[in-house]
N, C-alpha and C. Protein backbone atom coordinates (compact mmCIF):
# COMPACT_ATOMS: atom_id res chain seq x y z
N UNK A 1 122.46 -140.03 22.69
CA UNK A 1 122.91 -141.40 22.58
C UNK A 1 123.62 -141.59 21.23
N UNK A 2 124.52 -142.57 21.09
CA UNK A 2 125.20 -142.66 20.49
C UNK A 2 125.56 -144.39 19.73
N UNK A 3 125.17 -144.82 18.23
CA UNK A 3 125.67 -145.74 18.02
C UNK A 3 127.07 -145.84 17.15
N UNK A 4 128.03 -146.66 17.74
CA UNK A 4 129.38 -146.75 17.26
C UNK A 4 129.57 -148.39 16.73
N UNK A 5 129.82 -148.05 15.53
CA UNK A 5 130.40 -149.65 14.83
C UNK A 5 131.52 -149.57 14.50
N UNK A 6 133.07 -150.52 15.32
CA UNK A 6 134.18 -150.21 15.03
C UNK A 6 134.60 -149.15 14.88
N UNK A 7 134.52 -148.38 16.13
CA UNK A 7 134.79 -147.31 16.57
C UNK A 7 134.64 -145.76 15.48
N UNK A 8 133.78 -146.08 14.82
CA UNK A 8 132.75 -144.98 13.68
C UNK A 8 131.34 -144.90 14.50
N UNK A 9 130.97 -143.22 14.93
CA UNK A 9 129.74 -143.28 15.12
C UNK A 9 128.65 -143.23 13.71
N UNK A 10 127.77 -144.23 13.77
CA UNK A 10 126.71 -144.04 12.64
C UNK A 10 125.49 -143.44 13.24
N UNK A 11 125.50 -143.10 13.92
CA UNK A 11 124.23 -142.61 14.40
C UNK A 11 124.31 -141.92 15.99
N UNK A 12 123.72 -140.99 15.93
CA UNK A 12 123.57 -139.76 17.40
C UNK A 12 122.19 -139.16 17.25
N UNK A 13 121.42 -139.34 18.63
CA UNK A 13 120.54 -138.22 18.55
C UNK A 13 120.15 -138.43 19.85
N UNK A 14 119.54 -137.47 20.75
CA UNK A 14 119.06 -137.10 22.15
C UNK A 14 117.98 -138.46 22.25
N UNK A 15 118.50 -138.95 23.49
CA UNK A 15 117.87 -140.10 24.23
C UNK A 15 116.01 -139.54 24.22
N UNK A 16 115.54 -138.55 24.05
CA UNK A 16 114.09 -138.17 24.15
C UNK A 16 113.81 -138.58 22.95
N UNK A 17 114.56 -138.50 21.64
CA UNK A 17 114.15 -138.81 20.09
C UNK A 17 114.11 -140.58 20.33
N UNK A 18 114.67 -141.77 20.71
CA UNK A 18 114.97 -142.80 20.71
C UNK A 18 113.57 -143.70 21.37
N UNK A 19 113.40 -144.80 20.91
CA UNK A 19 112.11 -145.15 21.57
C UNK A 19 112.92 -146.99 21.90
N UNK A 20 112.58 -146.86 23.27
CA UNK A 20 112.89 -148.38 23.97
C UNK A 20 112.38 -149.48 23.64
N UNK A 21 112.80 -150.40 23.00
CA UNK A 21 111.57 -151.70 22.24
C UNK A 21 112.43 -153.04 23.21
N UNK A 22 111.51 -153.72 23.96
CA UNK A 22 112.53 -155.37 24.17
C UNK A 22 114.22 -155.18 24.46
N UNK A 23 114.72 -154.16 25.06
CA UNK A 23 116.32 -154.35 24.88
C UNK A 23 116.86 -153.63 23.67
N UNK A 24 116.40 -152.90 23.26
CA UNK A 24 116.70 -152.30 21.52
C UNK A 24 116.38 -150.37 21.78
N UNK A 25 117.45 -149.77 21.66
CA UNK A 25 116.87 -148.71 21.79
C UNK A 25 116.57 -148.37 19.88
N UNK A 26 115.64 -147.78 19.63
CA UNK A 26 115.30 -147.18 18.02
C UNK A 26 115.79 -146.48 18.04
N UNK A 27 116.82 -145.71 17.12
CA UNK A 27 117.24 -144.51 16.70
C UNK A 27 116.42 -143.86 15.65
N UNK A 28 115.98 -142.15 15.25
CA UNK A 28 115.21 -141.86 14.42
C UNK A 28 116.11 -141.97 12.81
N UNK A 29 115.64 -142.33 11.84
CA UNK A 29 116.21 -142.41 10.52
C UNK A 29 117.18 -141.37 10.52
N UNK A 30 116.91 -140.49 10.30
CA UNK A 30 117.53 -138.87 10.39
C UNK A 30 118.40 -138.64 11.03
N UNK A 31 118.85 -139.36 12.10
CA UNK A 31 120.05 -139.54 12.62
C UNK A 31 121.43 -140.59 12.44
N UNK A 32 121.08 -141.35 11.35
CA UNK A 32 121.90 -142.16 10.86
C UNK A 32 122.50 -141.33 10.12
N UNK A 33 124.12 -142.04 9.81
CA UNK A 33 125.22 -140.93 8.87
C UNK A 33 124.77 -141.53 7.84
N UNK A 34 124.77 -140.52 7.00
CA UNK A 34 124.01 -141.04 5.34
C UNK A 34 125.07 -141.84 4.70
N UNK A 35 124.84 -143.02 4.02
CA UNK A 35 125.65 -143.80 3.23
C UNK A 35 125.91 -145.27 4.17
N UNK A 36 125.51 -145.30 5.21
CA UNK A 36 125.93 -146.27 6.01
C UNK A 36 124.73 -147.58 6.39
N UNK A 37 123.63 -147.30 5.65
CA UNK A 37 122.54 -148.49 5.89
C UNK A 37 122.70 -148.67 3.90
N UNK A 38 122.41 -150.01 4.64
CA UNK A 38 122.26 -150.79 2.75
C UNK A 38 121.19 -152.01 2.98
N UNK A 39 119.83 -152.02 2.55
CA UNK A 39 118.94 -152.76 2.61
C UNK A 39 119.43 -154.01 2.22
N UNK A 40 119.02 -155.04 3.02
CA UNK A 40 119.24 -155.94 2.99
C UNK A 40 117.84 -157.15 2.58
N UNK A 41 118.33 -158.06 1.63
CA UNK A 41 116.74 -159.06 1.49
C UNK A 41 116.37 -159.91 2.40
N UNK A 42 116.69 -159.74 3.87
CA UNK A 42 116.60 -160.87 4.94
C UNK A 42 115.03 -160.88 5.56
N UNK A 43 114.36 -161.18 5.11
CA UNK A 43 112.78 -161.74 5.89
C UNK A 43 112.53 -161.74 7.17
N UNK A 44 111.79 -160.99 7.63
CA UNK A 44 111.62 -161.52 9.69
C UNK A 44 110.84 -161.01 9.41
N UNK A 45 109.26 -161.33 9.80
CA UNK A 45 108.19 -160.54 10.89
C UNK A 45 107.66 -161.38 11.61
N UNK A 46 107.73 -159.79 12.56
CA UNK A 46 107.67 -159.56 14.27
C UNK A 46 105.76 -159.76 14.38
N UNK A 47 105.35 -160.86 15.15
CA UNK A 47 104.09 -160.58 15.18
C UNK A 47 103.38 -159.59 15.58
N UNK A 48 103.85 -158.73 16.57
CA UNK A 48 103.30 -157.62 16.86
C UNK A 48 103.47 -155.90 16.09
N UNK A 49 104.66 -155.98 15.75
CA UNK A 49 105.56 -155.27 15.12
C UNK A 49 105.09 -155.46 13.51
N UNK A 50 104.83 -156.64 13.00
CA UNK A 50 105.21 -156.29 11.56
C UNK A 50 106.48 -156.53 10.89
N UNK A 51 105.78 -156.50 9.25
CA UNK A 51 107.62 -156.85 8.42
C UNK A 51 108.45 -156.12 8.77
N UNK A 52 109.63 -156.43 9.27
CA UNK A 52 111.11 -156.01 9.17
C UNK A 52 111.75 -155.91 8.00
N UNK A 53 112.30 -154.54 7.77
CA UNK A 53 113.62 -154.54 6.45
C UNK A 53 114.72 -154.44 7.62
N UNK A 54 115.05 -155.18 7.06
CA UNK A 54 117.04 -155.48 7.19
C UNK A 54 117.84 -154.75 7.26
N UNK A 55 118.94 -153.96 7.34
CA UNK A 55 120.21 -153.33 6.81
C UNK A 55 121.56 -154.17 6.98
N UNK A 56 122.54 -154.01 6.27
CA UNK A 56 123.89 -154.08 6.34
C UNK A 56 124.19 -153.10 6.60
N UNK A 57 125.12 -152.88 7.40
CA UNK A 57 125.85 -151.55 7.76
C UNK A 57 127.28 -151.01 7.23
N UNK A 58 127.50 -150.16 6.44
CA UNK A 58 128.97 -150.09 5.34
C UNK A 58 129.75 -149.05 5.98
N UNK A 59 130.92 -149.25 6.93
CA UNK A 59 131.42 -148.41 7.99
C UNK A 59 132.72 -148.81 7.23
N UNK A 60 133.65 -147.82 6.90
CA UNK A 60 135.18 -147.68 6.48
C UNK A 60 135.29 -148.71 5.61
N UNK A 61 134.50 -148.73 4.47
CA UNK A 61 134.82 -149.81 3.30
C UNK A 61 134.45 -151.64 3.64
N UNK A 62 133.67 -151.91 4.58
CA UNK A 62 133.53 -152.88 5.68
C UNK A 62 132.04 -153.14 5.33
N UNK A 63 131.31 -154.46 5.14
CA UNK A 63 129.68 -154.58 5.01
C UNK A 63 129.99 -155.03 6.46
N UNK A 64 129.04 -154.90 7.34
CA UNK A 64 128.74 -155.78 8.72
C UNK A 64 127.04 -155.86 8.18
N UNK A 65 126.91 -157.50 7.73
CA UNK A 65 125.60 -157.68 7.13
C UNK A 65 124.99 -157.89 8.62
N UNK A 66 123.24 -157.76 8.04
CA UNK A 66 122.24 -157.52 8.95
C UNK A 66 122.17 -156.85 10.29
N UNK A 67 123.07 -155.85 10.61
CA UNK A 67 123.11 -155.11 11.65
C UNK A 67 122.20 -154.04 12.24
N UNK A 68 120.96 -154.08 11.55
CA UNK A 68 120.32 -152.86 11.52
C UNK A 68 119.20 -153.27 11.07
N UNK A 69 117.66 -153.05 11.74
CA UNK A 69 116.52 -153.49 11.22
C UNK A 69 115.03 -152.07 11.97
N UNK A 70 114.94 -151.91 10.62
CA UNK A 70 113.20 -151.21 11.33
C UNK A 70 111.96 -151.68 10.80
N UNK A 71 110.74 -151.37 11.20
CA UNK A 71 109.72 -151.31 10.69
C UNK A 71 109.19 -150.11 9.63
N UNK A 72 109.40 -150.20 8.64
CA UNK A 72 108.65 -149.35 7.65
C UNK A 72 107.23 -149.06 7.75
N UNK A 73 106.56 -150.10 7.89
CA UNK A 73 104.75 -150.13 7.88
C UNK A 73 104.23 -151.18 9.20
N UNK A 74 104.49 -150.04 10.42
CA UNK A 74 103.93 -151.18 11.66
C UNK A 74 102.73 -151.80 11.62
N UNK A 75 102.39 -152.92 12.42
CA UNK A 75 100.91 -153.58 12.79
C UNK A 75 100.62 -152.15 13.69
N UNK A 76 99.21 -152.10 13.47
CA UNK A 76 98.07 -151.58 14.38
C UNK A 76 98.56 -151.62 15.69
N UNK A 77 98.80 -152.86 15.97
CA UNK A 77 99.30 -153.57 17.37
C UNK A 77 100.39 -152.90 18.10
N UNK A 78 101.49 -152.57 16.73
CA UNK A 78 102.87 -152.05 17.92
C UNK A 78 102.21 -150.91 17.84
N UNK A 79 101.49 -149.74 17.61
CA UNK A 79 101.11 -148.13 17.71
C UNK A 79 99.83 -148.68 19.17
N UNK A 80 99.48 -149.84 18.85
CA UNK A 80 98.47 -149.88 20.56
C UNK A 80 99.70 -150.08 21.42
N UNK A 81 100.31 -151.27 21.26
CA UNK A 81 101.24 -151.64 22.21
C UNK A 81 101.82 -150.21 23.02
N UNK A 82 102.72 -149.90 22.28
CA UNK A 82 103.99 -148.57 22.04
C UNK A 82 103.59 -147.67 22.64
N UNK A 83 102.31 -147.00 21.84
CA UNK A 83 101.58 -145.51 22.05
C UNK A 83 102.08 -144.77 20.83
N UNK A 84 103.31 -145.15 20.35
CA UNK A 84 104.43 -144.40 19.34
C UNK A 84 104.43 -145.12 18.05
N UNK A 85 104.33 -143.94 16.97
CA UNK A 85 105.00 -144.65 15.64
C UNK A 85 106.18 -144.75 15.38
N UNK A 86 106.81 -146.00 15.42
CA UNK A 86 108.20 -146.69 15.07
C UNK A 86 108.53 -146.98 13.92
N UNK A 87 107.78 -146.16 12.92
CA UNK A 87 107.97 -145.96 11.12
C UNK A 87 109.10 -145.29 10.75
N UNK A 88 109.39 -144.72 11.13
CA UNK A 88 110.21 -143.99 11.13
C UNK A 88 111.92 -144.21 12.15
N UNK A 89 111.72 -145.12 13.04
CA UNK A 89 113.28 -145.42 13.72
C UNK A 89 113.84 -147.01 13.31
N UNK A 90 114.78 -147.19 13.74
CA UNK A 90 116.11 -148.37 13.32
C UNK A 90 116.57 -148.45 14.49
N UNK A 91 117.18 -149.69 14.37
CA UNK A 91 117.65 -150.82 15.85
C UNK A 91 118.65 -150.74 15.02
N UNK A 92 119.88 -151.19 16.29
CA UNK A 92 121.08 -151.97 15.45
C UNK A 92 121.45 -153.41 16.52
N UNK A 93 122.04 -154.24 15.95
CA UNK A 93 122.44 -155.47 16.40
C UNK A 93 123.18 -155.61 17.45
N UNK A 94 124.15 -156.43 17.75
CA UNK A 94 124.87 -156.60 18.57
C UNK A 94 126.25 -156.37 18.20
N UNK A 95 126.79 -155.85 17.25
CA UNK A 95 128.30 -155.63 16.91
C UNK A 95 128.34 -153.95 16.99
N UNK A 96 127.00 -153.31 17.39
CA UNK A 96 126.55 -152.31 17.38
C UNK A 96 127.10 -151.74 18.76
N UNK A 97 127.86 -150.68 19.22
CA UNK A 97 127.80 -150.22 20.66
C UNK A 97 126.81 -148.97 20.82
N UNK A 98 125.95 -149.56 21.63
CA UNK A 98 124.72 -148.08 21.85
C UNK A 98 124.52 -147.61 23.44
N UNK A 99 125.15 -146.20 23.61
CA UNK A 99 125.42 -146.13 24.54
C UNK A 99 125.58 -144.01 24.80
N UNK A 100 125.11 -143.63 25.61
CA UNK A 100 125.83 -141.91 25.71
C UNK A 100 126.82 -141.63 25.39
């Protein structure tokens, strides 16, 4: 699978590495192109999930703010929910194309 922002892929890795959340596929960290997430200070937590960090995404000299969000330190809850630790993967937004 494959995420493309303005026609730059930032991220690829085999649909078995990716974990399905609500409409969101996770990509694993390690598969993002390095240089292209920039933490962002935007606040959300997910009650089940836990605090969210943010990203901006910096594709061909371009910020596309808040495009990109994971869990660093899940609730208890999403590893019952899930079965999976999602410490380790990133969502991207909707300006995001995620797709084979």
């Amino acid at each position: 699978m494959k995420a493309v922002l303005a026609g730059t892929v930032i991220a690829e890795a085999d649909e078995s590495e990716l974990i399905a959340i609500e409409g969101n596929w996770y990509f694993p960290l390690t598969s993002v192109t390095p240089g292209v997430l920039v933490e962002s200070p935007t606040p959300y937590t997910c009650p089940w999930k836990g605090e969210a960090q943010y990203y901006s995404l910096h594709v061909d000299g371009e910020t596309h703010s808040d495009q990109a969000w994971g869990y660093p330190n899940p609730y208890p809850t999403a590893f019952e929910r899930l079965g999976k630790d999602i410490s380790g993967h990133i969502a991207f937004g909707p300006d995001v194309e995620v797709g084979s």
